[in-house]
PDB file of N, CA and C in Angstrom:
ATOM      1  N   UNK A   1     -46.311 -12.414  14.446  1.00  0.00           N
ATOM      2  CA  UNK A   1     -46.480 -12.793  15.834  1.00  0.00           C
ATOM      3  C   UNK A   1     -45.131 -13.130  16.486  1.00  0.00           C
ATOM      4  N   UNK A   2     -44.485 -14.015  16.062  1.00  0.00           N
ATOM      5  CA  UNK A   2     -43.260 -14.021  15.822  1.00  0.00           C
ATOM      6  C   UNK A   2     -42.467 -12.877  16.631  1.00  0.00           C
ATOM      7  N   UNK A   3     -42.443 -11.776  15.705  1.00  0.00           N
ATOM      8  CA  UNK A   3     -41.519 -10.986  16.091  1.00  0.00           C
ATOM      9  C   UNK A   3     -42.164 -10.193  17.188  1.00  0.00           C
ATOM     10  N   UNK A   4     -43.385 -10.016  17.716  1.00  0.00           N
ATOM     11  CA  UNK A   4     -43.553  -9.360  18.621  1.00  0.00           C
ATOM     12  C   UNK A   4     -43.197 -10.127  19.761  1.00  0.00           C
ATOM     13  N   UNK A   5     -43.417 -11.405  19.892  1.00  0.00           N
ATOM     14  CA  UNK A   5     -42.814 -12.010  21.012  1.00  0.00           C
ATOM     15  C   UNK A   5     -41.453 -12.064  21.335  1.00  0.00           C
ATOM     16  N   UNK A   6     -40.521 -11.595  19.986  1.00  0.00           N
ATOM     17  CA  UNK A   6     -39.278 -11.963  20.079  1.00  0.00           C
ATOM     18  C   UNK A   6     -38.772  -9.956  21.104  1.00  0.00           C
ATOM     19  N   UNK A   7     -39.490  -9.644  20.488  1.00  0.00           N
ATOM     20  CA  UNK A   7     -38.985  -8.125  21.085  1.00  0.00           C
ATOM     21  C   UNK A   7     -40.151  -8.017  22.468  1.00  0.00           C
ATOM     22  N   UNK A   8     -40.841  -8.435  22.972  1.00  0.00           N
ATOM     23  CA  UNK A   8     -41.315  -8.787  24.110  1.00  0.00           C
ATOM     24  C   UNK A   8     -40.217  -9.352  25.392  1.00  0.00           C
ATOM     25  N   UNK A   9     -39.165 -10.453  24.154  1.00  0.00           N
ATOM     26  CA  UNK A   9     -38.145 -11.181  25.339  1.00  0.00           C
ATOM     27  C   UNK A   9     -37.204  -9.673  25.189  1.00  0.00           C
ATOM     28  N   UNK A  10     -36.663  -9.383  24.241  1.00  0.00           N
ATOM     29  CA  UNK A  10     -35.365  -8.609  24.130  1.00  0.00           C
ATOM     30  C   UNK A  10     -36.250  -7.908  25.501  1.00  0.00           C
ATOM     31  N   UNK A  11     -37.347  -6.979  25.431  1.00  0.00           N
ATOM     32  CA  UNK A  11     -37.752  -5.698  26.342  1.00  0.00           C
ATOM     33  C   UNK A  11     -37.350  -6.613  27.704  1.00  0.00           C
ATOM     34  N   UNK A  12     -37.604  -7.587  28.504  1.00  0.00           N
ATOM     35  CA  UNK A  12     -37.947  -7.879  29.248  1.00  0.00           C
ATOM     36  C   UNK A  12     -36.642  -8.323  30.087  1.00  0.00           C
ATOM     37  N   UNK A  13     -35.085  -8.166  29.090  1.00  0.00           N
ATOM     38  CA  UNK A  13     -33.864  -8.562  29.276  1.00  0.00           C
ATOM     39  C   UNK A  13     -33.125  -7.216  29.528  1.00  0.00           C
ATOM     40  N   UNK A  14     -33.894  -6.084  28.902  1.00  0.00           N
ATOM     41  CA  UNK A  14     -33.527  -4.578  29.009  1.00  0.00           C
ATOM     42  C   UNK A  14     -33.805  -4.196  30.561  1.00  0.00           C
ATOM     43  N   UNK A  15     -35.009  -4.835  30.684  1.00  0.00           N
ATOM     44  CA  UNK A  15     -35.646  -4.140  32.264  1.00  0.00           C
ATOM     45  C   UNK A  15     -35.044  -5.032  33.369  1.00  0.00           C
ATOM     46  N   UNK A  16     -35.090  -6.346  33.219  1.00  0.00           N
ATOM     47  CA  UNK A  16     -33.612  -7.155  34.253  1.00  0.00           C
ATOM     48  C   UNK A  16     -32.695  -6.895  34.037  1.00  0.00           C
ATOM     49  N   UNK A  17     -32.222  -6.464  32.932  1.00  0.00           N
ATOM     50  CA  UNK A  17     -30.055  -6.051  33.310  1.00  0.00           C
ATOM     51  C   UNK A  17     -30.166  -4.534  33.969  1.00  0.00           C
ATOM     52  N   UNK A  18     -31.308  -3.798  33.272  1.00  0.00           N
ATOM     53  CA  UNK A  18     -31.145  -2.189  34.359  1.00  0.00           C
ATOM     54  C   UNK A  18     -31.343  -2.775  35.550  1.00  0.00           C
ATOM     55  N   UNK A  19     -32.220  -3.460  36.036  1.00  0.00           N
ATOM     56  CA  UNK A  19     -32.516  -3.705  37.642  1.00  0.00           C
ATOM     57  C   UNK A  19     -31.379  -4.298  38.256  1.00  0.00           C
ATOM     58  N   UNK A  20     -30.716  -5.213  37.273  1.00  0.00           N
ATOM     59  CA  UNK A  20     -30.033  -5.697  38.406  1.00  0.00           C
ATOM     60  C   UNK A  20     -28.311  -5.221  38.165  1.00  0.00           C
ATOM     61  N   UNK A  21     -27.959  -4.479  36.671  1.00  0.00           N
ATOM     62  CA  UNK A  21     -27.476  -3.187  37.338  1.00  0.00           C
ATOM     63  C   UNK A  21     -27.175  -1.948  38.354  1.00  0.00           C
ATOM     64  N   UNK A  22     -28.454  -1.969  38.309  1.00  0.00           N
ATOM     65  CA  UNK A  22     -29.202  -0.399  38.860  1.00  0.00           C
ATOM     66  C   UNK A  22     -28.815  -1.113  40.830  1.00  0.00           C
ATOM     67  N   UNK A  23     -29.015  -2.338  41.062  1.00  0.00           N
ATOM     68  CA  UNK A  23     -29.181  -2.616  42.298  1.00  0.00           C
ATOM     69  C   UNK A  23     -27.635  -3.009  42.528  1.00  0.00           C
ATOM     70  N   UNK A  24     -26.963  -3.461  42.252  1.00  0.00           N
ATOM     71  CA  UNK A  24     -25.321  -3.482  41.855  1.00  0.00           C
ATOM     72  C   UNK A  24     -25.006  -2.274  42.306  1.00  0.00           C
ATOM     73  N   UNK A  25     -25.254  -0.639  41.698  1.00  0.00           N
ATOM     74  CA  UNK A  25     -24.657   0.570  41.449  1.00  0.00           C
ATOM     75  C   UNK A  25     -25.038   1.121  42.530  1.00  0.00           C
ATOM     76  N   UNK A  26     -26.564   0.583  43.320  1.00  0.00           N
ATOM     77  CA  UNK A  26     -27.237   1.527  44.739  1.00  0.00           C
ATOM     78  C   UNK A  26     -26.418   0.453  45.835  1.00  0.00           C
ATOM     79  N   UNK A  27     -26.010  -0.999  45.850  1.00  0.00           N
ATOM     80  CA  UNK A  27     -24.661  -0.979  46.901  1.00  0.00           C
ATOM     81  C   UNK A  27     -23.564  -0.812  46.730  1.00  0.00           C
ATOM     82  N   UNK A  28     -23.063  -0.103  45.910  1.00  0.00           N
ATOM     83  CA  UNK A  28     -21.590   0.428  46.343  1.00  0.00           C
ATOM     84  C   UNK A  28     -21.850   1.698  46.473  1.00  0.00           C
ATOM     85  N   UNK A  29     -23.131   2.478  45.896  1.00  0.00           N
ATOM     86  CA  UNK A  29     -23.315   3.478  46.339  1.00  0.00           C
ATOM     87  C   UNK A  29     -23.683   3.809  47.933  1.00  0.00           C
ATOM     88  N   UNK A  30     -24.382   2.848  48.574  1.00  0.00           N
ATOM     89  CA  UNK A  30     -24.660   2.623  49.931  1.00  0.00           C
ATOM     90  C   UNK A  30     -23.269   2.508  50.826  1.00  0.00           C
ATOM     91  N   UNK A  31     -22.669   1.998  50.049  1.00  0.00           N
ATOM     92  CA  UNK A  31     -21.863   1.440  51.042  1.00  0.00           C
ATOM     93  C   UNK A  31     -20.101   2.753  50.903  1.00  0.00           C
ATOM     94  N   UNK A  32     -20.221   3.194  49.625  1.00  0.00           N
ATOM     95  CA  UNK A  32     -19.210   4.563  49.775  1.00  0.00           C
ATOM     96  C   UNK A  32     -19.803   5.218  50.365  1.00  0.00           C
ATOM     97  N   UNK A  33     -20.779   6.170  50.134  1.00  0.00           N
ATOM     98  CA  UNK A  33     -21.713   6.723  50.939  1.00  0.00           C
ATOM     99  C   UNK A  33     -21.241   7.142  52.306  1.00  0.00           C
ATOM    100  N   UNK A  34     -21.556   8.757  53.015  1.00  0.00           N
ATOM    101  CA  UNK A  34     -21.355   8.882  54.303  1.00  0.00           C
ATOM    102  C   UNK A  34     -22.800   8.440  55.165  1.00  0.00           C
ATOM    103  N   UNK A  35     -22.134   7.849  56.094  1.00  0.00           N
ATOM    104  CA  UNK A  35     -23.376   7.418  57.593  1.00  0.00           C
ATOM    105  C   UNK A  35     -24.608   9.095  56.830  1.00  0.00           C
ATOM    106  N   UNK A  36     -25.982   8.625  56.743  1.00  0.00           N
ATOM    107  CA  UNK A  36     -26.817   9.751  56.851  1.00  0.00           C
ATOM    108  C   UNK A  36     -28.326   9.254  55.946  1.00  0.00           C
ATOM    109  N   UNK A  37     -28.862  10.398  55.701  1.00  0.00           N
ATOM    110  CA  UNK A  37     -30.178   9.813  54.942  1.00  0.00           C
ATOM    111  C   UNK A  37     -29.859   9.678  53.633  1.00  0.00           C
ATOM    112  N   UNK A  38     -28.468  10.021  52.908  1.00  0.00           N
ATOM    113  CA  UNK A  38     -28.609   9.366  51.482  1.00  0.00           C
ATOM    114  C   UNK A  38     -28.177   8.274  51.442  1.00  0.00           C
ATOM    115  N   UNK A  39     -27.735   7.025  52.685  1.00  0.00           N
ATOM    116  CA  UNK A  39     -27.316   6.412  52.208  1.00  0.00           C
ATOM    117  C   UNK A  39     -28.231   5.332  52.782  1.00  0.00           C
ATOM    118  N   UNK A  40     -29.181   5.824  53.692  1.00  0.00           N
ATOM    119  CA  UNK A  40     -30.367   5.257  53.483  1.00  0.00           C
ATOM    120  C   UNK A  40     -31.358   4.810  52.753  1.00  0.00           C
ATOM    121  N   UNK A  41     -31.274   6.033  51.847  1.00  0.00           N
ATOM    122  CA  UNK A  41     -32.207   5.926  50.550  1.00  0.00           C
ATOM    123  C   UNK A  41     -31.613   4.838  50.036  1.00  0.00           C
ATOM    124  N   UNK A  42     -30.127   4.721  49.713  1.00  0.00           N
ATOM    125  CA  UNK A  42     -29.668   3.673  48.237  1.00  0.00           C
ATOM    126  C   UNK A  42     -29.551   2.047  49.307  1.00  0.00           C
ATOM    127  N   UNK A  43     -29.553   2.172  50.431  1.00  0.00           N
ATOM    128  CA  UNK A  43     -29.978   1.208  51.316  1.00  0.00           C
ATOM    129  C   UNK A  43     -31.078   0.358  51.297  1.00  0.00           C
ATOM    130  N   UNK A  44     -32.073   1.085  51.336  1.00  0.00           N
ATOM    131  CA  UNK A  44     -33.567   0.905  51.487  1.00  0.00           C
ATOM    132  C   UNK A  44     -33.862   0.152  50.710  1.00  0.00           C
ATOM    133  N   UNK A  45     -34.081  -1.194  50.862  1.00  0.00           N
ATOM    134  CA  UNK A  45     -34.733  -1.903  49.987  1.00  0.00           C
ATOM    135  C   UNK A  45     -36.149  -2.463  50.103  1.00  0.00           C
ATOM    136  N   UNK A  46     -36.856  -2.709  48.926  1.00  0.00           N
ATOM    137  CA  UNK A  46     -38.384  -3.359  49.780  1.00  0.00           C
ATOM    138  C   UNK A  46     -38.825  -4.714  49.088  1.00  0.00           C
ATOM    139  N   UNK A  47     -38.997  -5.740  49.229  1.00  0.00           N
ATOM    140  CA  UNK A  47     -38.837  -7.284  49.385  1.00  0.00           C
ATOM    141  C   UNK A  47     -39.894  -7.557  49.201  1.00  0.00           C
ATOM    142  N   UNK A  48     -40.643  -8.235  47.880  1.00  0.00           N
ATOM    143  CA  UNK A  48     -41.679  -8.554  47.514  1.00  0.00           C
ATOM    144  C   UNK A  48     -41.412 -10.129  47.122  1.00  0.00           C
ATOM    145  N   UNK A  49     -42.093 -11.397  47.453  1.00  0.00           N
ATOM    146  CA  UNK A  49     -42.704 -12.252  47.148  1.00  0.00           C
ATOM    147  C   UNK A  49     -43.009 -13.357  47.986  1.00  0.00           C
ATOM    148  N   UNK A  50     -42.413 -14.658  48.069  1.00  0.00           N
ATOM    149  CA  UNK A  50     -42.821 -15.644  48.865  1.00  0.00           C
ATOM    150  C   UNK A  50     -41.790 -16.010  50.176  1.00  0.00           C
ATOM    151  N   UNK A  51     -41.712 -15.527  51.450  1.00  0.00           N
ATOM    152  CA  UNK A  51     -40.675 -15.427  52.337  1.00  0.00           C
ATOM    153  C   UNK A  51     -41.390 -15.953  53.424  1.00  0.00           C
ATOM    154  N   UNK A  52     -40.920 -17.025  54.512  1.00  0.00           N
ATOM    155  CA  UNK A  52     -40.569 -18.004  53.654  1.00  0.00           C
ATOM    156  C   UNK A  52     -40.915 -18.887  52.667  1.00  0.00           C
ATOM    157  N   UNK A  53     -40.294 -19.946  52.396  1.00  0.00           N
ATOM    158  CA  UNK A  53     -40.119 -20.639  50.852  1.00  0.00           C
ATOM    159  C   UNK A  53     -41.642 -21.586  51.310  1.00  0.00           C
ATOM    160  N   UNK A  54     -42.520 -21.900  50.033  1.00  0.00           N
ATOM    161  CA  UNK A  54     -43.483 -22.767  50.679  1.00  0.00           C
ATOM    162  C   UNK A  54     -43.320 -24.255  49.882  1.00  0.00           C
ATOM    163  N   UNK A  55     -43.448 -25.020  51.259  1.00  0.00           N
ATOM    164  CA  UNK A  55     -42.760 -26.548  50.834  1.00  0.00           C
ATOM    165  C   UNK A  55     -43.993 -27.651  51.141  1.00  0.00           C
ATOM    166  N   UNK A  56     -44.281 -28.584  50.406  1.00  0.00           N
ATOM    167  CA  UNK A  56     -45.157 -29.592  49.890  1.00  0.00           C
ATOM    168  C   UNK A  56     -44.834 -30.609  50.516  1.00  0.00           C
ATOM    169  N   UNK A  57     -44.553 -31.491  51.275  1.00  0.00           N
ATOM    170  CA  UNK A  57     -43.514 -32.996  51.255  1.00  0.00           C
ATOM    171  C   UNK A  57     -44.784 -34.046  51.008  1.00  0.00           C
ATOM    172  N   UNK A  58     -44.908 -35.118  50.121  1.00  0.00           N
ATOM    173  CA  UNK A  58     -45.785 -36.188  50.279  1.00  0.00           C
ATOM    174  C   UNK A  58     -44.426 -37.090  50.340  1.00  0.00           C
ATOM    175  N   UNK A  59     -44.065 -37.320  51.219  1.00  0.00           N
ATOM    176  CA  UNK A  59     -42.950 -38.659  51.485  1.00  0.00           C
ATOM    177  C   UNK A  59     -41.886 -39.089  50.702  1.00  0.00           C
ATOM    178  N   UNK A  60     -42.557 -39.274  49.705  1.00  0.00           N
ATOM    179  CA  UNK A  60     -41.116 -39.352  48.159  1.00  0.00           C
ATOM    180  C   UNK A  60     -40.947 -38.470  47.515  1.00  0.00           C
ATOM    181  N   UNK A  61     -41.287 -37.106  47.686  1.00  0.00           N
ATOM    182  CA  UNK A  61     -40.610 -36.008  46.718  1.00  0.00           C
ATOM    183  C   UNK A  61     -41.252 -34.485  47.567  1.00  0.00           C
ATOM    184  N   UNK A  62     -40.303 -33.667  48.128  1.00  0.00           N
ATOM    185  CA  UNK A  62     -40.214 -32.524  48.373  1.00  0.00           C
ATOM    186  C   UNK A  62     -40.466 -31.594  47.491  1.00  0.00           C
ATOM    187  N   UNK A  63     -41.744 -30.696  47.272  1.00  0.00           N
ATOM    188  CA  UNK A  63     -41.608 -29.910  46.545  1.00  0.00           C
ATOM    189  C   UNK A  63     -41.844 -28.562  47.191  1.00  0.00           C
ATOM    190  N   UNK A  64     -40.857 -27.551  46.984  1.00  0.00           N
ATOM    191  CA  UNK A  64     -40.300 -26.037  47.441  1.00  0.00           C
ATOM    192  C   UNK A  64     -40.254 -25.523  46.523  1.00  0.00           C
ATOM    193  N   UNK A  65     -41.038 -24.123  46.665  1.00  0.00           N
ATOM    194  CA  UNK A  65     -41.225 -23.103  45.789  1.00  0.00           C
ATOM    195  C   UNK A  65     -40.977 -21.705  46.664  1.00  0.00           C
ATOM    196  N   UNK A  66     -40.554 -20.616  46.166  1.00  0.00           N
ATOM    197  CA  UNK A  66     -40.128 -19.098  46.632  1.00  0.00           C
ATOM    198  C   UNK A  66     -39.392 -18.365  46.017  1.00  0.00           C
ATOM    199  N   UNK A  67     -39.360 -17.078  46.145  1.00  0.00           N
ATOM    200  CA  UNK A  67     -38.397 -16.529  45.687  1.00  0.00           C
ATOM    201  C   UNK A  67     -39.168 -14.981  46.361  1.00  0.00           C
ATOM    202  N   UNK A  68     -37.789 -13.850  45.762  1.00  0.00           N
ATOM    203  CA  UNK A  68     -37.721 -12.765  46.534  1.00  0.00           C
ATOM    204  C   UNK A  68     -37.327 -11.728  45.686  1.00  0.00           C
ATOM    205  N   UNK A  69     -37.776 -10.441  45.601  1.00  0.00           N
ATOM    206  CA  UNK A  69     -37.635  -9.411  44.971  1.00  0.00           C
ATOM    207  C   UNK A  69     -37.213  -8.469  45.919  1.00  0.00           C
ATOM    208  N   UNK A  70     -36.238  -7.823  45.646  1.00  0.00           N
ATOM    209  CA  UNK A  70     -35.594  -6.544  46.252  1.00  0.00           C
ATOM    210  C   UNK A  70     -35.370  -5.949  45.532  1.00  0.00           C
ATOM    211  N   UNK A  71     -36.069  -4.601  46.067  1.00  0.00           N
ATOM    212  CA  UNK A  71     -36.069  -3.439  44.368  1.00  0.00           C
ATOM    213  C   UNK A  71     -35.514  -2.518  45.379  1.00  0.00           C
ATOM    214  N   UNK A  72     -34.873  -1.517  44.792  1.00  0.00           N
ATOM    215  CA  UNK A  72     -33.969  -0.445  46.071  1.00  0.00           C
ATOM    216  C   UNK A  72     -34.263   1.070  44.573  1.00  0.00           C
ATOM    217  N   UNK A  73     -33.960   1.750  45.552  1.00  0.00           N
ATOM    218  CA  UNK A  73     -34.045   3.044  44.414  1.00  0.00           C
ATOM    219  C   UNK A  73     -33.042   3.200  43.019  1.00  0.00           C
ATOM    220  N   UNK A  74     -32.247   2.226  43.115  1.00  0.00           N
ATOM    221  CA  UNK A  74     -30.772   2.834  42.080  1.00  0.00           C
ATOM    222  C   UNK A  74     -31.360   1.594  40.788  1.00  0.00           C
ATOM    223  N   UNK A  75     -32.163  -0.013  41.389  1.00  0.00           N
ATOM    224  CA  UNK A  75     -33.042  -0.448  40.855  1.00  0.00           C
ATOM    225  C   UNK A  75     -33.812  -0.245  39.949  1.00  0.00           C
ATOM    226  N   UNK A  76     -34.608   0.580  40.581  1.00  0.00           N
ATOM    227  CA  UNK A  76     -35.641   1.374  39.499  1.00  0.00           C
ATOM    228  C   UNK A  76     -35.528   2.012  38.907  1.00  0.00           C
ATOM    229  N   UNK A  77     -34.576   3.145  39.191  1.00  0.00           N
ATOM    230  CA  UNK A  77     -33.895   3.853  37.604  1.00  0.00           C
ATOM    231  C   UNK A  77     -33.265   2.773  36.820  1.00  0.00           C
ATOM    232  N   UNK A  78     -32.277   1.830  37.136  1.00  0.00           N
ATOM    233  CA  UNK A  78     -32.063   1.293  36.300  1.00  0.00           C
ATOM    234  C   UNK A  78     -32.881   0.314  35.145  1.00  0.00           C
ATOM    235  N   UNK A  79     -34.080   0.055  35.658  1.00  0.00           N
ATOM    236  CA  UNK A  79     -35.249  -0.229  34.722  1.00  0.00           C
ATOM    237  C   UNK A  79     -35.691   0.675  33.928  1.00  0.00           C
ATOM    238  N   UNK A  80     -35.757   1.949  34.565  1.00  0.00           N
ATOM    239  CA  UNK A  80     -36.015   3.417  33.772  1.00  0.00           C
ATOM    240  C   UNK A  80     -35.088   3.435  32.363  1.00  0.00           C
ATOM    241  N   UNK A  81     -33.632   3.387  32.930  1.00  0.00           N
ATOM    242  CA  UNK A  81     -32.884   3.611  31.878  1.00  0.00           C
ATOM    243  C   UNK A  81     -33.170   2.449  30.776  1.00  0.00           C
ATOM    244  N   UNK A  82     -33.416   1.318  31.336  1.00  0.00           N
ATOM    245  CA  UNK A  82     -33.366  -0.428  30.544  1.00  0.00           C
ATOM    246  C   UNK A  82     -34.590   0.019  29.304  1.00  0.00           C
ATOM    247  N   UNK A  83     -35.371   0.915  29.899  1.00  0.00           N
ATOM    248  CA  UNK A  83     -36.796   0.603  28.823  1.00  0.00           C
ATOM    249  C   UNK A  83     -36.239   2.388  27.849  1.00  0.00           C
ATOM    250  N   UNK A  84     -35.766   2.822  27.994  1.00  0.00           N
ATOM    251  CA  UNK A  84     -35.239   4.140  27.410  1.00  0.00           C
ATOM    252  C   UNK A  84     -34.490   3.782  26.325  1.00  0.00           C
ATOM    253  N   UNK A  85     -33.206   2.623  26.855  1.00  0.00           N
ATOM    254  CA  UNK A  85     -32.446   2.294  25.846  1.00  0.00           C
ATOM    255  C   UNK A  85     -32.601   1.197  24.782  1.00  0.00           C
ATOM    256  N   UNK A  86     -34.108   0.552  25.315  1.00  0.00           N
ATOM    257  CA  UNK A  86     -34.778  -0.592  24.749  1.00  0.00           C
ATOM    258  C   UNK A  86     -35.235   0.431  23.524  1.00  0.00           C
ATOM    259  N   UNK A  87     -36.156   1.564  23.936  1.00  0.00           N
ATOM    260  CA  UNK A  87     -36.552   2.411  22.874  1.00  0.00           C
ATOM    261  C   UNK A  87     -36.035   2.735  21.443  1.00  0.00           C
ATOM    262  N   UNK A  88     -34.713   3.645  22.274  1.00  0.00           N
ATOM    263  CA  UNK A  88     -33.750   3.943  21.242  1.00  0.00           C
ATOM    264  C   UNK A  88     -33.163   3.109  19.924  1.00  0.00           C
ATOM    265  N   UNK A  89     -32.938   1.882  20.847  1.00  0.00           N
ATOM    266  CA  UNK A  89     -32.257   1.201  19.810  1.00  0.00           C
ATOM    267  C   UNK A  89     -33.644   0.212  18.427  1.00  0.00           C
TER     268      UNK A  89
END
């Protein structure tokens, strides 16, 4: 049991460093890029979760919760590649 959980974390460290690789590599690709629709594509991002942040106050303690996902195309290959090279090795 053990070890399936342990290679559950490794997989799950493969698919966040491609993503946030992959989203690293689609802005400088955006941004070398000439003005047009490819640089739209590596532009394009789409924003999934709690926007804005949702906040609790009972008088003595503030509690705030949110966060935000931006997945862009260079993103998702890089998860592609993350679970490929998770394979291999």
């Amino acid at each position: 049991m053990a070890l399936l959980q342990r290679n559950f974390w490794i997989f799950l460290v493969f698919i966040l460093l491609g993503a946030f690789l992959g989203s690293i590599l689609g802005e400088i690709l955006g941004i070398v890029a000439p003005e047009g629709p490819l640089r739209n594509i590596f532009l394009k991002a789409f924003k999934i979760g709690i926007d804005p942040a949702f906040t609790l106050n009972i008088r003595i303690i503030t509690f705030t919760i949110g966060f935000t996902f931006s997945i862009n195309l260079m993103s998702i290959l890089g998860m592609i590649i993350g679970v490929y090279l998770y394979k291999q090795s």
